[in-house]
Protein backbone atom coordinates (compact mmCIF):
# COMPACT_ATOMS: atom_id res chain seq x y z
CA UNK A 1 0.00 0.00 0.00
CA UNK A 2 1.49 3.46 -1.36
CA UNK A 3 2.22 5.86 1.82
CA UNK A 4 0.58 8.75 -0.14
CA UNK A 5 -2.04 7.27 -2.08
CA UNK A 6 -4.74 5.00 -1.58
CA UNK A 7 -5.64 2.52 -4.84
CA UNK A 8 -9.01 2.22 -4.47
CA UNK A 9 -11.98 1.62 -7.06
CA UNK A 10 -13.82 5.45 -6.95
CA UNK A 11 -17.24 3.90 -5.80
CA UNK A 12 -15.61 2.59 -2.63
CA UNK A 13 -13.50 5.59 -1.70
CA UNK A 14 -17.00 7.71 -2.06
CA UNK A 15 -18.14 4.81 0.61
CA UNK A 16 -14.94 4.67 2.60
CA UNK A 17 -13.24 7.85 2.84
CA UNK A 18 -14.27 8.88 6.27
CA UNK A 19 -12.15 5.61 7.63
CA UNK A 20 -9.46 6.48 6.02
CA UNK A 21 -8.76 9.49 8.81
CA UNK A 22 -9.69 7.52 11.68
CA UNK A 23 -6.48 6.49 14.12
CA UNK A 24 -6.81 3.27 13.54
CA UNK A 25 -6.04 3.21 9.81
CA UNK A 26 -3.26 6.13 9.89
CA UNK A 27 -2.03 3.13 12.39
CA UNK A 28 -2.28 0.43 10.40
CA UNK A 29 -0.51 2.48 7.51
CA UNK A 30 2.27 3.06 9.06
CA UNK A 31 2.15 -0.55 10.54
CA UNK A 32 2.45 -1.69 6.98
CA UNK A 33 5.36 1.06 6.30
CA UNK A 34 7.56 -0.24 9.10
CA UNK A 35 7.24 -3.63 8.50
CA UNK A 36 8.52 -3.33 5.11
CA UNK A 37 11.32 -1.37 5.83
CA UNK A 38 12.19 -3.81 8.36
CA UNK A 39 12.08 -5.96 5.50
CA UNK A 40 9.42 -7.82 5.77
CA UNK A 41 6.97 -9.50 3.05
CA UNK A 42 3.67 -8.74 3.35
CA UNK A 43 0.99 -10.41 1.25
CA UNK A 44 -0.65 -9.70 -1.39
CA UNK A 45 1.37 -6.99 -3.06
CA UNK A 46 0.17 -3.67 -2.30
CA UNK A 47 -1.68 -2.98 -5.50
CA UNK A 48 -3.57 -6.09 -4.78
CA UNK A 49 -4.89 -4.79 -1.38
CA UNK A 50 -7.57 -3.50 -2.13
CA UNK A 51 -8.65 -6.39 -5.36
CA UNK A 52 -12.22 -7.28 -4.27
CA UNK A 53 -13.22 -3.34 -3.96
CA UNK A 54 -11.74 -2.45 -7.51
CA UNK A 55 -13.05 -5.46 -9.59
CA UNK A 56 -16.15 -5.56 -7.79
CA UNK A 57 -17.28 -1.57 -7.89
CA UNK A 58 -20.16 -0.72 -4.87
CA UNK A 59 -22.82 0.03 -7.14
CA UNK A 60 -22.82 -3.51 -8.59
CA UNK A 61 -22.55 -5.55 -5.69
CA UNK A 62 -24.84 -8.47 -5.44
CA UNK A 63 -23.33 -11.34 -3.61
CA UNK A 64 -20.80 -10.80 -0.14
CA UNK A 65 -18.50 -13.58 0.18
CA UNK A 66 -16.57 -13.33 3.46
CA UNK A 67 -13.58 -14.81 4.78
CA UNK A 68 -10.65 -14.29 7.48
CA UNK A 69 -6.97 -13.60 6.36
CA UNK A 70 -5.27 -13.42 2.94
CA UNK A 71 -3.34 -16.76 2.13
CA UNK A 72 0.23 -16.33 3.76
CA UNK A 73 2.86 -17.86 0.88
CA UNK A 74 4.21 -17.13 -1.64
CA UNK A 75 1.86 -16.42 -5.41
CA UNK A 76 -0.99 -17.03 -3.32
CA UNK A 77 -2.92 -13.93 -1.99
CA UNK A 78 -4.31 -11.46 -4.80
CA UNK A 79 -6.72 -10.20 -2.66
CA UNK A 80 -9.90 -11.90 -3.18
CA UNK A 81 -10.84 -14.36 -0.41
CA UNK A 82 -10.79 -18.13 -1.34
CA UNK A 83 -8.76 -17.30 -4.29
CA UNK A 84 -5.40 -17.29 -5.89
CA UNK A 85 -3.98 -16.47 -9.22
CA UNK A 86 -3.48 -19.11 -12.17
CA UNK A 87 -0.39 -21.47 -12.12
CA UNK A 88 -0.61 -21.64 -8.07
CA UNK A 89 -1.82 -24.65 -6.65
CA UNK A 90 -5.38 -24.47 -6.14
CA UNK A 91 -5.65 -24.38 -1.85
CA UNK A 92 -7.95 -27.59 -0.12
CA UNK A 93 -10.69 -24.94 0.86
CA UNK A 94 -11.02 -23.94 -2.92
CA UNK A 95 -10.94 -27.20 -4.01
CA UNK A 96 -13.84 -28.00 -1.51
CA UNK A 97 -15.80 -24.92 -3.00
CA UNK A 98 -15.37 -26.54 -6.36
CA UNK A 99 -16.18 -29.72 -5.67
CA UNK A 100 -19.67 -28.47 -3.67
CA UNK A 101 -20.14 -26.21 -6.81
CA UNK A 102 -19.88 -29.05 -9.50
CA UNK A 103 -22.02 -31.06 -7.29
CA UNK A 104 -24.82 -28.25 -6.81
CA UNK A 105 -24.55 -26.32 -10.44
CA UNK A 106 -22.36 -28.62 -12.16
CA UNK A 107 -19.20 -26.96 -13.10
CA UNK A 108 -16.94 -28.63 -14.08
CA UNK A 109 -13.79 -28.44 -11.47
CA UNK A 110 -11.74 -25.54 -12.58
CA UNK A 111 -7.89 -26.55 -12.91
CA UNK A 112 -6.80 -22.91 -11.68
CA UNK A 113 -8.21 -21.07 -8.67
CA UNK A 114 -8.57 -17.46 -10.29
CA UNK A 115 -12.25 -15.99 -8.60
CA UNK A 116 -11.97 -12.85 -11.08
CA UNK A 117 -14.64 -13.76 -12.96
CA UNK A 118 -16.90 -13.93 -9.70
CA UNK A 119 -15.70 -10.63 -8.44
CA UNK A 120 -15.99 -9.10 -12.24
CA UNK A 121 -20.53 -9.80 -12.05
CA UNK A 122 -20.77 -8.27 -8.52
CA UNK A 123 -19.53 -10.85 -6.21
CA UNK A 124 -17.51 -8.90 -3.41
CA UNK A 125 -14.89 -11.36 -2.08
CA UNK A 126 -13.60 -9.99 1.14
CA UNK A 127 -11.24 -10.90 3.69
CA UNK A 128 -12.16 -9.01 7.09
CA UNK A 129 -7.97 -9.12 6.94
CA UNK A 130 -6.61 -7.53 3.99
CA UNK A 131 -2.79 -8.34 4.45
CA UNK A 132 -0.38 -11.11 5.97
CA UNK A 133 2.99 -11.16 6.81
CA UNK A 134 4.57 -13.83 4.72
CA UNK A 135 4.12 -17.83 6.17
CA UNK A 136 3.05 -16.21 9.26
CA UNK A 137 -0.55 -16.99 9.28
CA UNK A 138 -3.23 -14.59 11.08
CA UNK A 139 -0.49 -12.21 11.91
CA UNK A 140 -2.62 -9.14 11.04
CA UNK A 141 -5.41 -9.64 12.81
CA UNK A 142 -4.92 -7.58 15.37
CA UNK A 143 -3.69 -4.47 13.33
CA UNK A 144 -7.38 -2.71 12.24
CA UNK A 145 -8.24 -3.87 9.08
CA UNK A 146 -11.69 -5.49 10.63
CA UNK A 147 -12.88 -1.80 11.12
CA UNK A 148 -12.71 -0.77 7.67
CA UNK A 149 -14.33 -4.19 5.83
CA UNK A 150 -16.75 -3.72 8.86
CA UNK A 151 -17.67 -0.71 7.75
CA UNK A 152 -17.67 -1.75 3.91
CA UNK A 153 -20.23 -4.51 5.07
CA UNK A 154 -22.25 -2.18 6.75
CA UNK A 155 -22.12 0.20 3.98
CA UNK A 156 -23.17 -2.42 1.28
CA UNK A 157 -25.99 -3.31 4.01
CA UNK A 158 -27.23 0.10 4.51
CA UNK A 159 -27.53 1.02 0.88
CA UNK A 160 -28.55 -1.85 -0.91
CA UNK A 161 -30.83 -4.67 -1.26
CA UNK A 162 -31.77 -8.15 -1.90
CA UNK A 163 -27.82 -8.95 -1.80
CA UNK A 164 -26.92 -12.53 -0.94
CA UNK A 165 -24.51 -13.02 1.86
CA UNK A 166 -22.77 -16.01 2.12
CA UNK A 167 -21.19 -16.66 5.43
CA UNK A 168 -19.38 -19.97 6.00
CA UNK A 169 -17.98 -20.35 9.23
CA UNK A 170 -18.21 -19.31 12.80
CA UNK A 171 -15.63 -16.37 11.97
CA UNK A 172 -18.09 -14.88 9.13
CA UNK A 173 -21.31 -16.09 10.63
CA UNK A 174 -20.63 -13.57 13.12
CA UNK A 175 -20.45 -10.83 10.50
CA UNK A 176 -24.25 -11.16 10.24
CA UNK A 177 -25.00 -8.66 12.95
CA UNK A 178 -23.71 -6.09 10.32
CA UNK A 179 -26.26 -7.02 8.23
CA UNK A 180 -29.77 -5.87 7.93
CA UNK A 181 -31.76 -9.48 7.42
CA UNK A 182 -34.86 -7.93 6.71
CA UNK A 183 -33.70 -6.61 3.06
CA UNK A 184 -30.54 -8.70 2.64
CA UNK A 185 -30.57 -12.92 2.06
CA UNK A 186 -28.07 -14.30 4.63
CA UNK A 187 -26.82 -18.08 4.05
CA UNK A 188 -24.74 -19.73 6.70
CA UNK A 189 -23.26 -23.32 6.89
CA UNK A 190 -19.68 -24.61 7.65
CA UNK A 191 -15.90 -23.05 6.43
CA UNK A 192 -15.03 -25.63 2.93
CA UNK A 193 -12.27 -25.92 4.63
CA UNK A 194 -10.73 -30.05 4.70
CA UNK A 195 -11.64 -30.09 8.69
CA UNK A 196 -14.97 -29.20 8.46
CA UNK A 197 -16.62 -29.04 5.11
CA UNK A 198 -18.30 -32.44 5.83
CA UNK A 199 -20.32 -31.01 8.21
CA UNK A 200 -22.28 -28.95 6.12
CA UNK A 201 -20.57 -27.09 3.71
CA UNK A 202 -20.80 -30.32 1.23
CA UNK A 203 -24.46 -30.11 0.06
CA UNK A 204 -25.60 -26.66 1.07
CA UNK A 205 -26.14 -25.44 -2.42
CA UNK A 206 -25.62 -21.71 -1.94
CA UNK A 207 -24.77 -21.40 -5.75
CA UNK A 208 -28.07 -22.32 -6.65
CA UNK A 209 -29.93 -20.86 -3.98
CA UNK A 210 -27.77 -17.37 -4.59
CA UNK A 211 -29.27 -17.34 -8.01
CA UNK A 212 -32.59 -18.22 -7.17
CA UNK A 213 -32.83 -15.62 -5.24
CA UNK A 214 -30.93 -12.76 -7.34
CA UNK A 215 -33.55 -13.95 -9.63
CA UNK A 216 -36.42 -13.56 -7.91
CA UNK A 217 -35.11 -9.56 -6.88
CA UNK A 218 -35.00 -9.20 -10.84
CA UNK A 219 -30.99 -9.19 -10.54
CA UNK A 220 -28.54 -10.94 -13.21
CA UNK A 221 -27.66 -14.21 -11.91
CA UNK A 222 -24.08 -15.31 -11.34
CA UNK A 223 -22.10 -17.23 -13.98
CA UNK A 224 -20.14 -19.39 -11.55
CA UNK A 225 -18.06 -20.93 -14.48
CA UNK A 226 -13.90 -19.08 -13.48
């Protein structure tokens, strides 16, 4: 992230700006300033920070897909949750989002892991962590980020409608109190990740149901083929 400017899709900054004064995030920029002059990697590359705002402007948002921290090695992080770029290996929770999408839509299995084409029709794919510190994994958490995707949640919440949330996990169920249920669709179930996708994330059919439902509010539905 550039000390003097901010790369952010215009939509968003009109959404965002007032965080970007607060304490907290002068904080977190200079956070991110030290630890790369201490020489320290951080992940994904700073013009990649802000990915699932600028491919996915406000006004077109239709689907929230929420995770927890950017992947933490190396080629990975590109910053869209769930996904990395082509020629990395695709990661096990991926893999388990494929295999639930083939199952429920069925696509075939991607052989790359590249969400663009999600983020591209209006599916916001945010991490409530935008950065890592390389192979150290959850090492930002603690450093402010959560305030500002907090507030992008709240902002998509508060100025929109009939957008599908998809929450899997107890970290991004607990995102739904940012969310106004009685204009928004909120689907929960289990993280795809290997350790518990068998309890629920297998078989919940949120593809489907997504479209069904952007459908039904007149919306375009998603093309889940990457």
């Amino acid at each position: 992230m550039a000390q003097s400017k901010i790369l952010l899709h215009e939509s968003w900054l009109n959404q965002l700006a007032s965080q970007f004064n607060q304490p907290y995030f002068i904080a977190l920029r200079k956070f991110l300033v030290e630890e790369k002059r201490k020489g320290k990697t951080i992940y994904p590359p700073g013009n990649l920070i802000f990915n699932a705002f600028n491919l996915c402007p406000f006004n077109e948002v239709k689907v929230v897909i929420i995770g927890q921290d950017p992947y933490h090695n190396v080629g990975q992080a590109h910053g869209l949750c769930f996904s990395v770029l082509e020629g990395v290996k695709v990661p096990p929770s991926l893999n388990n989002i494929y295999k639930e999408l083939h199952t429920d839509v069925g696509i075939e299995i991607p052989d790359h892991g590249n969400l663009s084409n999600w983020a591209k029709q209006g599916v916001l794919m945010l991490n409530a962590m935008l950065t890592v510190e390389a192979h150290q994994p959850a090492s930002h958490q603690k450093i402010g980020w959560q305030n500002l995707t907090d507030a992008a949640i709240k902002a998509v919440s508060e100025k929109h409608s009939n957008v599908v949330f998809l929450l899997w996990g107890s970290y991004a169920k607990k995102k739904s109190e940012l969310i106004d249920e009685s204009k928004h669709h909120v689907l929960k179930s289990p993280h795809p990740s290997p350790f518990s996708a068998h309890t629920g994330f297998f078989g919940n059919k949120h593809f489907s149901k997504t479209n069904t439902l952007l459908i039904k509010a007149n919306k375009q539905p998603i093309n889940w083929q990457v």
